[in-house]
C-alpha atoms as a PDB file:
ATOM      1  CA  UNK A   1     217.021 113.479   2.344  1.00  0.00           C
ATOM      2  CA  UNK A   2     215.485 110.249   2.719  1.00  0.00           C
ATOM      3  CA  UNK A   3     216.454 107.842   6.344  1.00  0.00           C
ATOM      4  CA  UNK A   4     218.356 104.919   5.825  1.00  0.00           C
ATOM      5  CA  UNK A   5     217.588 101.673   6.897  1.00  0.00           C
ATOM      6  CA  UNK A   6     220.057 102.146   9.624  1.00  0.00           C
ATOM      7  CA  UNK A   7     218.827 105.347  10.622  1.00  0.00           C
ATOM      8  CA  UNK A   8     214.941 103.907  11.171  1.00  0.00           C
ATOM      9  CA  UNK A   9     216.433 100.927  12.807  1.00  0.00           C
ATOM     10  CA  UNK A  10     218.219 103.483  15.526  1.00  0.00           C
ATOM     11  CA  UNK A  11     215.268 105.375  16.029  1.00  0.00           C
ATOM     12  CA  UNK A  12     213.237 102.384  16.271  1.00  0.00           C
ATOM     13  CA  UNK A  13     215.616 101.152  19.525  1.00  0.00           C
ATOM     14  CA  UNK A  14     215.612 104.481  21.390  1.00  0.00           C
ATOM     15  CA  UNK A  15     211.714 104.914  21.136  1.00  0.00           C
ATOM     16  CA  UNK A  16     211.724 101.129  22.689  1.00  0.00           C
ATOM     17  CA  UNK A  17     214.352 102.195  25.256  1.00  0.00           C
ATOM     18  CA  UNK A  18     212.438 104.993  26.264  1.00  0.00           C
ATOM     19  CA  UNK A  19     209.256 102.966  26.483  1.00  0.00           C
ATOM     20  CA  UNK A  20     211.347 100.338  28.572  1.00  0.00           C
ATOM     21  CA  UNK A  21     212.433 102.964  31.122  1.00  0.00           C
ATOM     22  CA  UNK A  22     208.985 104.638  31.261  1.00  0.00           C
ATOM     23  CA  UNK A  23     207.789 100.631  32.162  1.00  0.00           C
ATOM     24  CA  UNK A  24     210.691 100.276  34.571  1.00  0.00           C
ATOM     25  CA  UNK A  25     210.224 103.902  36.154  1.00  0.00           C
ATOM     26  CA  UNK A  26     206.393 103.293  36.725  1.00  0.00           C
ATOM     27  CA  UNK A  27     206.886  99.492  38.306  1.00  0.00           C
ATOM     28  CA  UNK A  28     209.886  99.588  40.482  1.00  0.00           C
ATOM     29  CA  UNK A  29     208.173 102.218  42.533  1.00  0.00           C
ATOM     30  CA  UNK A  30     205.756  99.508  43.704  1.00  0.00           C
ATOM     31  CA  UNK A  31     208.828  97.017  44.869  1.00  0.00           C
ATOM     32  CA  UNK A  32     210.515  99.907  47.027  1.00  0.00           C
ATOM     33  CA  UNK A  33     209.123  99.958  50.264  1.00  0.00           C
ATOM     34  CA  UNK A  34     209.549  99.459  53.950  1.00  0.00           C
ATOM     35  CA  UNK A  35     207.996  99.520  57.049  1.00  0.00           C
ATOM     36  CA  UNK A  36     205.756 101.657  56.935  1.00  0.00           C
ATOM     37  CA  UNK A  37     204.719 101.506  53.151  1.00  0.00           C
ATOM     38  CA  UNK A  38     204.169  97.719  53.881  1.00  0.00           C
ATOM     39  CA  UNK A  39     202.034  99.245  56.614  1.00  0.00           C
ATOM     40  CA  UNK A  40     199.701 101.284  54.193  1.00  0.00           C
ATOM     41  CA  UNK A  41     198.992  98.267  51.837  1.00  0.00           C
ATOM     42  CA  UNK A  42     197.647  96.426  54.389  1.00  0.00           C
ATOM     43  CA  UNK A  43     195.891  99.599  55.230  1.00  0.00           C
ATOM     44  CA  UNK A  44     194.831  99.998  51.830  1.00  0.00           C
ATOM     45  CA  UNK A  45     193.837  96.448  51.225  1.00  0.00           C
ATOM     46  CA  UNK A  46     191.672  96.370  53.854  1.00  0.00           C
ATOM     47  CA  UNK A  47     189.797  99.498  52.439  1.00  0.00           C
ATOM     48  CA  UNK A  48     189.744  97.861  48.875  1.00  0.00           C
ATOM     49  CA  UNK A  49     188.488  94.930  50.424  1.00  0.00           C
ATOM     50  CA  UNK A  50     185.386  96.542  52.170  1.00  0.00           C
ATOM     51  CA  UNK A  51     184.762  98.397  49.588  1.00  0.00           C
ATOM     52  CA  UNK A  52     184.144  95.303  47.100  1.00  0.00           C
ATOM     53  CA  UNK A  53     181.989  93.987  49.658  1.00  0.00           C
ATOM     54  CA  UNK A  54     180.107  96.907  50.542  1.00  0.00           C
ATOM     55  CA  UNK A  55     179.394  97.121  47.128  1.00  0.00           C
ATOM     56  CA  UNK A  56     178.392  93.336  46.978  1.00  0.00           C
ATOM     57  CA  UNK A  57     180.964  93.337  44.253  1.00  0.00           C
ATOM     58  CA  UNK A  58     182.200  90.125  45.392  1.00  0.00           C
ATOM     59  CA  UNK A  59     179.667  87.359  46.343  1.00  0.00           C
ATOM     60  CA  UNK A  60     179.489  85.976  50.128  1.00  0.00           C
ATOM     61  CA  UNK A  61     179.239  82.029  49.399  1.00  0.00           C
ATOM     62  CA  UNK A  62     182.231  82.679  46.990  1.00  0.00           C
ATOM     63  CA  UNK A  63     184.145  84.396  50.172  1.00  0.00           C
ATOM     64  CA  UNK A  64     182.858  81.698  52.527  1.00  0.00           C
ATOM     65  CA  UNK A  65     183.986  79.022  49.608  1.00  0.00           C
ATOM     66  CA  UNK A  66     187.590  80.105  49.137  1.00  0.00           C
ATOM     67  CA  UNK A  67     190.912  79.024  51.760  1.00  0.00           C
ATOM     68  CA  UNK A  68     192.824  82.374  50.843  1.00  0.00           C
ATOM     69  CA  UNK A  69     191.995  85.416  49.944  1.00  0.00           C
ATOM     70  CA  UNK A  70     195.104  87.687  48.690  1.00  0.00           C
ATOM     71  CA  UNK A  71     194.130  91.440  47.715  1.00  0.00           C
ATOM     72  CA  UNK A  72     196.174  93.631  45.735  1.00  0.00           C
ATOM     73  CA  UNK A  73     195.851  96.857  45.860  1.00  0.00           C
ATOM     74  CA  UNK A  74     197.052  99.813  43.380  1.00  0.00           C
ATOM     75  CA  UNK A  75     198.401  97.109  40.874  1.00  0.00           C
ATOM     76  CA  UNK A  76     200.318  99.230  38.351  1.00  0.00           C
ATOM     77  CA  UNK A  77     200.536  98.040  34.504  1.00  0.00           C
ATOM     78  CA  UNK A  78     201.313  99.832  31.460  1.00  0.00           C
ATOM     79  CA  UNK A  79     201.760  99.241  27.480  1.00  0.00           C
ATOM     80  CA  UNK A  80     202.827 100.894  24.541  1.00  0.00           C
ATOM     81  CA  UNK A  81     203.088  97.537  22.617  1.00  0.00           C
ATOM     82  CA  UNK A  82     204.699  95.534  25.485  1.00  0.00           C
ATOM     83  CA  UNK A  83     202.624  95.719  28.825  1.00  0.00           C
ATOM     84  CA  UNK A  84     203.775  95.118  32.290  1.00  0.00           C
ATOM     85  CA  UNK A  85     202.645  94.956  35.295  1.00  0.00           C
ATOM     86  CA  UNK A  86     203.654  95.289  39.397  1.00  0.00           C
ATOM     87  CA  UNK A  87     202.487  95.224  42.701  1.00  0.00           C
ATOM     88  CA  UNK A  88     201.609  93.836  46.251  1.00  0.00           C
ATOM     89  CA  UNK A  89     199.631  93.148  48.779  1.00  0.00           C
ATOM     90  CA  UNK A  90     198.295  90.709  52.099  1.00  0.00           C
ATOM     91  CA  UNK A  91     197.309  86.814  51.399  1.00  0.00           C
ATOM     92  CA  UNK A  92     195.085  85.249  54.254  1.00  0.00           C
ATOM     93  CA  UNK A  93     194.088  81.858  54.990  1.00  0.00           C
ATOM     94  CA  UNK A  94     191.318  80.172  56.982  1.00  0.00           C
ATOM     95  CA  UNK A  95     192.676  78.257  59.834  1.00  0.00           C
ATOM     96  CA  UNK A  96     192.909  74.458  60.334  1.00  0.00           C
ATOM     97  CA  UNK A  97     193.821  71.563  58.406  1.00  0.00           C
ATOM     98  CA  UNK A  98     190.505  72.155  56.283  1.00  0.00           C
ATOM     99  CA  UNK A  99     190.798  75.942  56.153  1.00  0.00           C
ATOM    100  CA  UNK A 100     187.690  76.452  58.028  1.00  0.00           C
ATOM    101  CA  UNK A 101     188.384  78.432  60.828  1.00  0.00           C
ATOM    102  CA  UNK A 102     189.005  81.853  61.675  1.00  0.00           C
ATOM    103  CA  UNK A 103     191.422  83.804  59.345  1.00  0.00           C
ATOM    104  CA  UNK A 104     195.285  84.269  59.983  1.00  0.00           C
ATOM    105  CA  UNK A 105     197.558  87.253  59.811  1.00  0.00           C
ATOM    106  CA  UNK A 106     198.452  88.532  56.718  1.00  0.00           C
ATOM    107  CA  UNK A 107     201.671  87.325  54.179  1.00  0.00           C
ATOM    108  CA  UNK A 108     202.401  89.874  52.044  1.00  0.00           C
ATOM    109  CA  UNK A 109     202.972  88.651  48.293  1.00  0.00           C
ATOM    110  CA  UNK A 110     204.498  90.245  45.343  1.00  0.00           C
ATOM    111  CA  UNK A 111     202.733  90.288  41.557  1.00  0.00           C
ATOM    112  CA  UNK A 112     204.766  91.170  38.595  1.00  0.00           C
ATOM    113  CA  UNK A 113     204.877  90.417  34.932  1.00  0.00           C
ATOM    114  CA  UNK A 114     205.508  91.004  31.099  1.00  0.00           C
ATOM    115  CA  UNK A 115     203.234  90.442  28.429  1.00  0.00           C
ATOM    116  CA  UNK A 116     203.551  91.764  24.616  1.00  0.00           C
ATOM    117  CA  UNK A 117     200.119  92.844  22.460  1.00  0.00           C
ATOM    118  CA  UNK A 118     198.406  95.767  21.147  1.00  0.00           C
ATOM    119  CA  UNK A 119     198.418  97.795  24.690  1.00  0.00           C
ATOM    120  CA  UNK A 120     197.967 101.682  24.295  1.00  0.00           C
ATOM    121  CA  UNK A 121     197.618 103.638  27.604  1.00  0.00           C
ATOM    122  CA  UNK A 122     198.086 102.849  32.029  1.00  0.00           C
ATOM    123  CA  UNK A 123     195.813 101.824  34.786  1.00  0.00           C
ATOM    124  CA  UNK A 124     196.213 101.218  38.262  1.00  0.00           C
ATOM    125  CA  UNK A 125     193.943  98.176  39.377  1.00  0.00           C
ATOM    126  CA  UNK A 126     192.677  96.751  42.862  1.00  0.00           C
ATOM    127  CA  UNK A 127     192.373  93.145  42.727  1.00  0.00           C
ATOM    128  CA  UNK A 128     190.786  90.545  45.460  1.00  0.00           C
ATOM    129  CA  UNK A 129     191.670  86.926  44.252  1.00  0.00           C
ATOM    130  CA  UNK A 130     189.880  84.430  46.252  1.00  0.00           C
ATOM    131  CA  UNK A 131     191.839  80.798  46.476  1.00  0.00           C
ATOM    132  CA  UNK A 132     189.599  78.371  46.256  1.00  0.00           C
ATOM    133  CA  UNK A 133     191.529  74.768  46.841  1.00  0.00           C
ATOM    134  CA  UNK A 134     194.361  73.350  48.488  1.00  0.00           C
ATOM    135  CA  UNK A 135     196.322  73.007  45.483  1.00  0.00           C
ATOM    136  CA  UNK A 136     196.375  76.148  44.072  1.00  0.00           C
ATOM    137  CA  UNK A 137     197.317  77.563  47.987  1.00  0.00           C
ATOM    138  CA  UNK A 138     200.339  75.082  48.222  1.00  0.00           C
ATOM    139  CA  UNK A 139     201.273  76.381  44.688  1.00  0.00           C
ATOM    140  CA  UNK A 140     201.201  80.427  46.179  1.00  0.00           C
ATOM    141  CA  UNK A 141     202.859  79.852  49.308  1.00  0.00           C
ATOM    142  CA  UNK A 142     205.699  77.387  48.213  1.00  0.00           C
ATOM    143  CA  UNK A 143     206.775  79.429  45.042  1.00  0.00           C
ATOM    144  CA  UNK A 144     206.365  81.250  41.789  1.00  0.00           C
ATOM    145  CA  UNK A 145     202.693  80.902  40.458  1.00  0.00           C
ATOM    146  CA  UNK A 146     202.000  81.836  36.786  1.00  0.00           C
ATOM    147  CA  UNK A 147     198.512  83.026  36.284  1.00  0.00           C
ATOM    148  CA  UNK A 148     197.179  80.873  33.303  1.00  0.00           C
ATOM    149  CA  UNK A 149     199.877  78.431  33.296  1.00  0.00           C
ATOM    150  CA  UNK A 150     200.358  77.433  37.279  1.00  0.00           C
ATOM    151  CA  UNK A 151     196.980  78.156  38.150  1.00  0.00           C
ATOM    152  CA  UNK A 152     193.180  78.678  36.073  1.00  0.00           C
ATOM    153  CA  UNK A 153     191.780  81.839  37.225  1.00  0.00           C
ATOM    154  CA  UNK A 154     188.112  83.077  35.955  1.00  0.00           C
ATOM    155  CA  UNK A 155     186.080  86.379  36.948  1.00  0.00           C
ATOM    156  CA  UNK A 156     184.521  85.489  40.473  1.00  0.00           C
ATOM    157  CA  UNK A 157     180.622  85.782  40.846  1.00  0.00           C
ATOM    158  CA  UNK A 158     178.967  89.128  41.572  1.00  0.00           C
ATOM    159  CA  UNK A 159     176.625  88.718  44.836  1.00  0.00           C
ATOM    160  CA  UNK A 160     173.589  87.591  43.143  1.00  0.00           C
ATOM    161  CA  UNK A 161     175.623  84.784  41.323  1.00  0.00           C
ATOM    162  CA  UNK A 162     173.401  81.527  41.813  1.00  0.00           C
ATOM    163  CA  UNK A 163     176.577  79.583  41.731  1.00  0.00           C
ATOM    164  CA  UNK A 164     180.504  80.104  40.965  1.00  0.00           C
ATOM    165  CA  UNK A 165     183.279  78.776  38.690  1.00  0.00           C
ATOM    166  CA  UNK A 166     185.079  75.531  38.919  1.00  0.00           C
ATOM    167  CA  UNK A 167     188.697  77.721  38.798  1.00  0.00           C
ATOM    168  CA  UNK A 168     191.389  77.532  40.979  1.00  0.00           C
ATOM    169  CA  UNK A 169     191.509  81.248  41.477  1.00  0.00           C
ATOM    170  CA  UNK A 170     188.178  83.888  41.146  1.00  0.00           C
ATOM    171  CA  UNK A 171     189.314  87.541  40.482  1.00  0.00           C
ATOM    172  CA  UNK A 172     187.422  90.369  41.130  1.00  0.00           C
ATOM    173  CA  UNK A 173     189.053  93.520  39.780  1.00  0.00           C
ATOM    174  CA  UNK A 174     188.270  97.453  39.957  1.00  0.00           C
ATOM    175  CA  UNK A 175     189.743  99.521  37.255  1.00  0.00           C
ATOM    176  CA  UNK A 176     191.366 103.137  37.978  1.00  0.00           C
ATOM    177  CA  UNK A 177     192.851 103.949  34.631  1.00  0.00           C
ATOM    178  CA  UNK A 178     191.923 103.223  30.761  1.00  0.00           C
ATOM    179  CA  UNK A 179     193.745  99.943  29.987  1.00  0.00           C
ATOM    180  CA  UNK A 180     192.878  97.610  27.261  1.00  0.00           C
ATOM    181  CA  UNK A 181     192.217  93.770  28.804  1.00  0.00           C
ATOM    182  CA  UNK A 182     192.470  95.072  32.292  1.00  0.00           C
ATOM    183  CA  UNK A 183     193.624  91.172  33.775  1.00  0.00           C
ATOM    184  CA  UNK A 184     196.059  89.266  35.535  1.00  0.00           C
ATOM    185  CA  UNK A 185     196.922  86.499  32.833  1.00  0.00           C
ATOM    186  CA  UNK A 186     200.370  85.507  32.471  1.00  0.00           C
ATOM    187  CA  UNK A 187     201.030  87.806  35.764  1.00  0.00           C
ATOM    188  CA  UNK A 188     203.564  85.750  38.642  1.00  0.00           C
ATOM    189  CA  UNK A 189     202.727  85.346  42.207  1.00  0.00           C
ATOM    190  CA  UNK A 190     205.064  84.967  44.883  1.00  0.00           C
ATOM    191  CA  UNK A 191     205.628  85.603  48.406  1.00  0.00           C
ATOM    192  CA  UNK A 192     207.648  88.838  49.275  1.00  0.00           C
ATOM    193  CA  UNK A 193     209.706  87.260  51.936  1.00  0.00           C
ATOM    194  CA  UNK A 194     211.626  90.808  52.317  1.00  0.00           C
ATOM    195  CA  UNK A 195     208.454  92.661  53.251  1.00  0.00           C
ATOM    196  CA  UNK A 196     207.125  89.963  55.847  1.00  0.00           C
ATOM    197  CA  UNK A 197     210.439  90.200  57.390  1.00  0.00           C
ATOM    198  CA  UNK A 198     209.842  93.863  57.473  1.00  0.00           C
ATOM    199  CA  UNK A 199     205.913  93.329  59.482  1.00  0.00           C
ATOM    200  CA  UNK A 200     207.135  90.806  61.787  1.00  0.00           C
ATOM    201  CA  UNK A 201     210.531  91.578  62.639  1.00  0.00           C
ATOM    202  CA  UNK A 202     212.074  87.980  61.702  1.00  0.00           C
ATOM    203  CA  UNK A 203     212.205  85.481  59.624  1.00  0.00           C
ATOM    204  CA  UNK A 204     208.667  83.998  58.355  1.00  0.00           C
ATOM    205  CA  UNK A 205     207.641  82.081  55.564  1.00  0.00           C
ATOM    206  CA  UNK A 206     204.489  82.375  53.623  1.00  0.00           C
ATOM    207  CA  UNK A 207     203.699  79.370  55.180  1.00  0.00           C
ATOM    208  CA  UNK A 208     204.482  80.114  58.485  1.00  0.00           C
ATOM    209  CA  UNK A 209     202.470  83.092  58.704  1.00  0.00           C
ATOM    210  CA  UNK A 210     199.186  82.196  57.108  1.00  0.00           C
ATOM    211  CA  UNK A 211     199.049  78.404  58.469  1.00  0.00           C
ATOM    212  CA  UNK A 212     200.658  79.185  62.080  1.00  0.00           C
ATOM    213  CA  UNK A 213     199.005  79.770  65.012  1.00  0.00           C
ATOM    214  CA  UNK A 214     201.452  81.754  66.928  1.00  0.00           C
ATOM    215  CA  UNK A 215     202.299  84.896  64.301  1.00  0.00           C
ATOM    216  CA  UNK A 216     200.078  87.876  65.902  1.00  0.00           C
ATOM    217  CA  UNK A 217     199.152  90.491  62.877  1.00  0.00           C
ATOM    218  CA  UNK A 218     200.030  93.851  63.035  1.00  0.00           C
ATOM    219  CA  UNK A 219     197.217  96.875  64.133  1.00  0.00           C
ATOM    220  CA  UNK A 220     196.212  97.292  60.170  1.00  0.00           C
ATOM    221  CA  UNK A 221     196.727  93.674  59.616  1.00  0.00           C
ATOM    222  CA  UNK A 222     194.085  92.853  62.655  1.00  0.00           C
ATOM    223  CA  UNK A 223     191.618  95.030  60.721  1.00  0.00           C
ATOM    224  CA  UNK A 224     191.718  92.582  57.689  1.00  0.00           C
ATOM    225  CA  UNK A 225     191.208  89.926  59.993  1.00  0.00           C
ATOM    226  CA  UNK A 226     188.291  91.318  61.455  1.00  0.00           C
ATOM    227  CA  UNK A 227     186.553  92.179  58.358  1.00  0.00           C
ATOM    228  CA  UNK A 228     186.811  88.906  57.088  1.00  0.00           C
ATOM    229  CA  UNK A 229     186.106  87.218  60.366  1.00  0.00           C
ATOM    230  CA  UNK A 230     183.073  89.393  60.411  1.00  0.00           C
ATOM    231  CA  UNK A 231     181.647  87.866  57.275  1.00  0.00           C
ATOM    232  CA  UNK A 232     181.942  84.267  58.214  1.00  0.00           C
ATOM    233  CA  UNK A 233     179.431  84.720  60.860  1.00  0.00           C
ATOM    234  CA  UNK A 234     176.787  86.185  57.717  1.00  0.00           C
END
């Protein structure tokens, strides 16, 4: 006997609800954490970031260019028609009113968002965004930043670039999975406030941490320091 119209529409919902909670099931993961977790991104970042410029993935002048650097490591997105996307990870700035000194401690921020298209299939991607004016730092450390919308982003310049793009953001991304249009457009920004209160054992903004002078990093989040400190001298 043939399905009704009803019948279709029925099944149509549960395969959606069971893509939904597959989404939800993969991403929340990501957004539980404590201590220690917050611990290993840092630890993690830091071995995404070297890796990138070991491999002269990411050019020097760009990385000597940019205010912030935020790196993102392990960010999880799936589709089956509607994509989505999760993770976190440390923000650094350069010190001084023109963010050209020495780098601060870390700020750990939050990335999450929907987007609907033709997406088959998962990846988990390691991102380093380099921030490369004022504007687009005061837009990440005051609030929710829209990729796209809040902010222009554009591929960042491989080592042997001869020059780089007039964007506020430059991303430099490393694929793990199979994922159609592996990017971070229409993906949010945002400090995790939660987690920072979790590294440094009180209350800290964004702000506070990255343009301070008196917030001391933690042992993993003095190794990111020191790698990028290590590069301004080159």
């Amino acid at each position: 006997m043939l399905s009704t119209g009803s019948d279709k529409t029925s099944e149509r919902i549960t395969r959606l609800l069971c893509i939904f909670t597959s989404l939800v099931m993969l991403i929340l993961p990501v957004f539980a954490a404590d201590k220690d977790k917050d611990e290993d991104t840092l630890r993690r970042a830091n071995l995404v970031l070297q890796d990138m410029l070991n491999s002269k993935d990411i050019s020097l002048s760009a990385l000597s260019n940019a205010l912030c650097v935020l790196i993102l490591p392990d960010v999880k997105k799936i589709g089956f028609g509607v994509g989505g996307s999760g993770g976190r990870g440390p923000l650094l700035c350069r010190a001084g009113q023109n963010f050209r000194g020495e780098w601060s401690a870390p700020a750990m921020l939050s990335v999450g968002g929907m987007s609907v298209g033709l997406q088959v299939g998962g990846s988990s991607t390691d991102f380093v965004l380099l921030l490369m004016n004022q504007k687009v730092v005061n837009h990440v450390l005051n609030g929710k930043t829209k990729m796209g919308t809040d902010a222009t982003a554009a591929v960042g310049p491989g080592a042997t670039a001869a020059s780089a793009s007039d964007a506020d953001i430059l991303t430099y991304g490393r694929a793990k999975g199979v994922f159609a249009g592996v990017s971070l457009g229409g993906t949010t920004v945002e400090p995790d406030n939660d987690a920072n209160y979790r590294l440094y054992g009180k209350t800290l903004t964004a702000t506070d941490i990255v343009r301070g002078t008196d917030v001391k990093p933690s042992t993993e989040g003095q190794s990111l320091v020191t790698v990028l400190d290590s590069k301004l001298s080159k």
